[in-house]
N, C-alpha and C. Protein backbone atom coordinates (compact mmCIF):
# COMPACT_ATOMS: atom_id res chain seq x y z
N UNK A 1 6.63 26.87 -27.44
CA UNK A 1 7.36 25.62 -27.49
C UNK A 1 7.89 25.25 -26.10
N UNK A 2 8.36 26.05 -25.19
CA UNK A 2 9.11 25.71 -23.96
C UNK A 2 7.67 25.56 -22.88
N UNK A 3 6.76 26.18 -23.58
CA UNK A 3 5.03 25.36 -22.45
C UNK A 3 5.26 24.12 -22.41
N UNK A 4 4.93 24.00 -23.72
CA UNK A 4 4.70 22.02 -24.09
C UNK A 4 5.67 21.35 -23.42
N UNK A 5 7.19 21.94 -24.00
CA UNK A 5 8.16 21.14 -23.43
C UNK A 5 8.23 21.33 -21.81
N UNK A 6 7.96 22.08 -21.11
CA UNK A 6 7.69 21.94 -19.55
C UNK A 6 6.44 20.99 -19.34
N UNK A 7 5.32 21.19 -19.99
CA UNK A 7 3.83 20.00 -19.79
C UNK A 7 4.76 18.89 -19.63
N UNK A 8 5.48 18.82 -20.59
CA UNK A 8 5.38 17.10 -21.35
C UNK A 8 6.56 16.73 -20.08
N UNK A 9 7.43 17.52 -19.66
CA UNK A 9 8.69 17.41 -18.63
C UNK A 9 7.64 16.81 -17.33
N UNK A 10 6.74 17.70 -17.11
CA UNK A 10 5.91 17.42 -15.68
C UNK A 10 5.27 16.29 -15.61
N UNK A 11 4.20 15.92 -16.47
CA UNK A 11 3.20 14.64 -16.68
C UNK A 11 4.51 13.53 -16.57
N UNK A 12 5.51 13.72 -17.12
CA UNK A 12 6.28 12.72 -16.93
C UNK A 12 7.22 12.15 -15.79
N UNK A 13 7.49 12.98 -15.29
CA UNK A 13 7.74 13.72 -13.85
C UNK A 13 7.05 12.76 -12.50
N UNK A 14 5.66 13.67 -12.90
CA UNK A 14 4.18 12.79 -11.79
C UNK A 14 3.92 11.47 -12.42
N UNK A 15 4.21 11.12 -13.42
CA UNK A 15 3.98 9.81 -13.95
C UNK A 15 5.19 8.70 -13.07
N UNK A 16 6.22 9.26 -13.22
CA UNK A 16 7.26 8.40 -12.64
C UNK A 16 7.57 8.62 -11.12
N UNK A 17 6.64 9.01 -10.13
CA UNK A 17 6.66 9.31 -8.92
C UNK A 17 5.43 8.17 -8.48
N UNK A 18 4.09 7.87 -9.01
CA UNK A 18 3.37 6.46 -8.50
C UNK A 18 3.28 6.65 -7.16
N UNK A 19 3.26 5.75 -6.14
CA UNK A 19 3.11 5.28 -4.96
C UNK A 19 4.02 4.71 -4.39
N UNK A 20 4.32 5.09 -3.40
CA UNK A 20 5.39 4.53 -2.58
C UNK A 20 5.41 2.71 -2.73
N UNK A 21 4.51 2.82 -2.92
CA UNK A 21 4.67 1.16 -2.23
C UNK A 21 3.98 -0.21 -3.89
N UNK A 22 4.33 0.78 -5.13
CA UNK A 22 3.08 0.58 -6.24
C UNK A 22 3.68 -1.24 -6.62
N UNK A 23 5.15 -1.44 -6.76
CA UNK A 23 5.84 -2.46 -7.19
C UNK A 23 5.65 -3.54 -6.40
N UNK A 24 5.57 -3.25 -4.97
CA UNK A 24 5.34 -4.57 -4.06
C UNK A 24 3.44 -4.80 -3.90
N UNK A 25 3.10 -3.47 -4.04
CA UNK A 25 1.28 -4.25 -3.85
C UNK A 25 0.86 -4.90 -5.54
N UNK A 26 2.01 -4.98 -6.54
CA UNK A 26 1.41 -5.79 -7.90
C UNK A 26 1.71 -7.02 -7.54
N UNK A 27 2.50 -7.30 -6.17
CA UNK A 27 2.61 -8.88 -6.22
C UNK A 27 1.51 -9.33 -5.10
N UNK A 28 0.99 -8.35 -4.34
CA UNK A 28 0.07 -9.05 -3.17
C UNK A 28 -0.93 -9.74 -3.94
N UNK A 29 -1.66 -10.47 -3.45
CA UNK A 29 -2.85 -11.64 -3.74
C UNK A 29 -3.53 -12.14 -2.36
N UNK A 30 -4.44 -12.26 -2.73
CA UNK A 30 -5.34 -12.69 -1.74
C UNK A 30 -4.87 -14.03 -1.10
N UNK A 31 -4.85 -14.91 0.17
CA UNK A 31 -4.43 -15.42 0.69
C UNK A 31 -3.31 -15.57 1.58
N UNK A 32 -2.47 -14.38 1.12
CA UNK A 32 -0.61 -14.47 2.05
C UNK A 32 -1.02 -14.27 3.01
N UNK A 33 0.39 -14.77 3.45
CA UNK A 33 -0.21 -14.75 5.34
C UNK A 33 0.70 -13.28 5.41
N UNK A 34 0.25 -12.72 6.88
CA UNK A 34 0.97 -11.75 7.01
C UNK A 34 2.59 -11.83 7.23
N UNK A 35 3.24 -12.57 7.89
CA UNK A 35 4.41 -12.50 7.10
C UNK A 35 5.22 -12.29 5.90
N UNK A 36 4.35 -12.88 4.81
CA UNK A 36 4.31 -12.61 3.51
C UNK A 36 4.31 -11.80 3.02
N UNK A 37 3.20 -10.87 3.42
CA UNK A 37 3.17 -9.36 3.49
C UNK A 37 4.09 -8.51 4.08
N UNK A 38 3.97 -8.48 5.23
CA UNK A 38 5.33 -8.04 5.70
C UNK A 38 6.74 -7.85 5.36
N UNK A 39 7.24 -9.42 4.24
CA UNK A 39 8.49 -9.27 3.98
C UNK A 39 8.36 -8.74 2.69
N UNK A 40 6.86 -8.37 2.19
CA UNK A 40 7.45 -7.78 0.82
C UNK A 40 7.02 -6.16 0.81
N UNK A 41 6.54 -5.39 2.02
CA UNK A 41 5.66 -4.47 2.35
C UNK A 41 6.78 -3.69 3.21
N UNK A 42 7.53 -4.44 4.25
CA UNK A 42 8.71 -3.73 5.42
C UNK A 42 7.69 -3.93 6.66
N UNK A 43 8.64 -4.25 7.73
CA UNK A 43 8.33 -4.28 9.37
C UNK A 43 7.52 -2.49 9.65
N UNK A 44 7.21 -1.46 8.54
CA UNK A 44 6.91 -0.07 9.23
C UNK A 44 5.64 -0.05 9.10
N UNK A 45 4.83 -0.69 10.12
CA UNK A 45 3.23 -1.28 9.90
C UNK A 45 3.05 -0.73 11.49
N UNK A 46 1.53 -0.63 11.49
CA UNK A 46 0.67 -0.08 12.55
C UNK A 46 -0.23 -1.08 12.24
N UNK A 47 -0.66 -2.35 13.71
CA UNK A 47 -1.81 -2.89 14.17
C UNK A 47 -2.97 -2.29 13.95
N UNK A 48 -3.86 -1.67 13.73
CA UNK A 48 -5.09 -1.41 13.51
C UNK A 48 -6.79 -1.44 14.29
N UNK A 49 -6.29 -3.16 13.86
CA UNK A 49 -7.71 -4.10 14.63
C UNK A 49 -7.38 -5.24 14.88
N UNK A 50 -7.65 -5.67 16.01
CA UNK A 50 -7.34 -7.00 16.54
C UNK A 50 -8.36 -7.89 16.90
N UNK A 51 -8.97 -8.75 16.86
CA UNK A 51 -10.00 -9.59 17.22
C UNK A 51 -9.18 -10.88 18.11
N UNK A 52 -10.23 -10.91 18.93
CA UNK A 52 -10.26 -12.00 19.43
C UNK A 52 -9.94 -13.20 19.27
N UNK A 53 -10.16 -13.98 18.22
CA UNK A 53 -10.23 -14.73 17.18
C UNK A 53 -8.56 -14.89 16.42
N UNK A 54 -7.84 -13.48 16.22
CA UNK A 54 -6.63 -13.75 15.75
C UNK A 54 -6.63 -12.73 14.89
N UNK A 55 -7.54 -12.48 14.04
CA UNK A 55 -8.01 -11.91 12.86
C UNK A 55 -7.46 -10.44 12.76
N UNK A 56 -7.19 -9.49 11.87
CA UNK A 56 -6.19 -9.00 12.28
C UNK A 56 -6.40 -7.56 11.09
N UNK A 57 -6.20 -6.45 11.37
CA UNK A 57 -5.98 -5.47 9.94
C UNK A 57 -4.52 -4.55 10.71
N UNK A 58 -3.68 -4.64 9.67
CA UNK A 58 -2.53 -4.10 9.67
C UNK A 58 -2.45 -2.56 8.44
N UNK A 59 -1.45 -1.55 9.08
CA UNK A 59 -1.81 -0.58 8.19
C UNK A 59 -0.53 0.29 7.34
N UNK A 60 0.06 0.54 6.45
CA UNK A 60 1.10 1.44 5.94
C UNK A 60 0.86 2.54 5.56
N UNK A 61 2.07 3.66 6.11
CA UNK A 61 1.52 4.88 5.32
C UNK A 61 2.47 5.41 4.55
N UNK A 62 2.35 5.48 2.84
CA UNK A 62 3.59 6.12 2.58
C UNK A 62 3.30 7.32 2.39
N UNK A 63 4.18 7.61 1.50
CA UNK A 63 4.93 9.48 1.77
C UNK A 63 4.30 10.22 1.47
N UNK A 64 3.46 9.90 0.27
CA UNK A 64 2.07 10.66 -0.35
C UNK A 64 0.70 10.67 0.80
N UNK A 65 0.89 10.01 1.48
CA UNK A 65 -0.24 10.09 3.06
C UNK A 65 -1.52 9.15 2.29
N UNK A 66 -1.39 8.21 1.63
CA UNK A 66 -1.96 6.93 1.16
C UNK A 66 -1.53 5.94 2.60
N UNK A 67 -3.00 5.56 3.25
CA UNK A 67 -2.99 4.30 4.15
C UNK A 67 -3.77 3.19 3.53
N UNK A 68 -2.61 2.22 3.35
CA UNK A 68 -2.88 0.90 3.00
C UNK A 68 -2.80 -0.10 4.00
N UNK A 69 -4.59 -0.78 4.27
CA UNK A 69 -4.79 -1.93 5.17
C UNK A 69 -4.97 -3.11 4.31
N UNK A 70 -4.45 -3.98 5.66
CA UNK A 70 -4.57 -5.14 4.87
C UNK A 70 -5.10 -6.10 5.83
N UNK A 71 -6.14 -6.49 5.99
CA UNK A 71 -7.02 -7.71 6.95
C UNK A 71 -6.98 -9.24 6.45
N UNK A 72 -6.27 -10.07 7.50
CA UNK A 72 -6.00 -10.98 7.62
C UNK A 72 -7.22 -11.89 8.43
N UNK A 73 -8.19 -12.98 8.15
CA UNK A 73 -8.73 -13.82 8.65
C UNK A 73 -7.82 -15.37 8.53
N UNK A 74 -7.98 -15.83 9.77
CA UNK A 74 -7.54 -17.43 9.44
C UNK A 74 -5.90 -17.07 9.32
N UNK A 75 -5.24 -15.94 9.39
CA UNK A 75 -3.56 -16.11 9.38
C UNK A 75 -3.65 -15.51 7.70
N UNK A 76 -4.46 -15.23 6.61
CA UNK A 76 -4.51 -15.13 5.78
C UNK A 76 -5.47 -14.01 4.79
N UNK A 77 -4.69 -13.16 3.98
CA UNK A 77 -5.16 -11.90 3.27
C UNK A 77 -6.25 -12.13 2.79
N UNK A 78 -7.21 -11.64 3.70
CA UNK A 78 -8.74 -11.03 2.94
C UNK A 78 -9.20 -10.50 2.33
N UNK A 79 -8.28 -9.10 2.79
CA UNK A 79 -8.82 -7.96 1.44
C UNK A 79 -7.46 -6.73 2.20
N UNK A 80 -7.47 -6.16 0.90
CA UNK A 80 -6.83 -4.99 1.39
C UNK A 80 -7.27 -4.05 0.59
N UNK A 81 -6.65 -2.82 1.11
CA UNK A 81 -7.61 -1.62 0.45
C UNK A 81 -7.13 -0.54 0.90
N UNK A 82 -7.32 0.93 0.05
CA UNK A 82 -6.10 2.31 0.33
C UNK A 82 -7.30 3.36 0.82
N UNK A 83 -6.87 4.35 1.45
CA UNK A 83 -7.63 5.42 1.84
C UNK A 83 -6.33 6.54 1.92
N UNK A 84 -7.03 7.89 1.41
CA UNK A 84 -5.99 9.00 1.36
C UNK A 84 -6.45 9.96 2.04
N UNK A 85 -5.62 10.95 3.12
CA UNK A 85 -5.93 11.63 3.51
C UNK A 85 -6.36 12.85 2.91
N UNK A 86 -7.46 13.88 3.81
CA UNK A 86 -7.58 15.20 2.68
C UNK A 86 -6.78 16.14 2.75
């Protein structure tokens, strides 16, 4: 009985731990400008890639070592997308 009840303690545990950042990327959408991003993401961003052009990928890392970019064409969200370290 005290297995289960430790399982069921843990799954719930790692269930309520998510991603640093899980509440603000359910509101991103394609188009924000990076400011937009920014004020709902925090100023703790790393430049990435810069083009010529303006065009732009910005990067976050939270605590779990999940880097989330986010590429901006035209002043505006293209795509974003996560990569985890091993």
């Amino acid at each position: 009985m005290k297995k289960i009840l430790l399982v069921i303690f843990m799954a719930a545990a790692l269930a309520a731990c998510g991603t640093a950042y899980n509440n603000q990327l359910k509101q991103v959408e394609l188009g924000m400008t990076q400011q937009q991003i920014v004020a709902l993401m925090g100023d703790k961003y790393s430049v990435v890639d810069q083009k010529n052009n303006g065009d732009q990928t910005i990067e976050y890392v939270d605590k779990f070592k999940n880097h989330w970019f986010f590429t901006f064409v035209d002043g505006r969200l293209n795509k974003w997308y996560k990569e985890t370290e091993n």
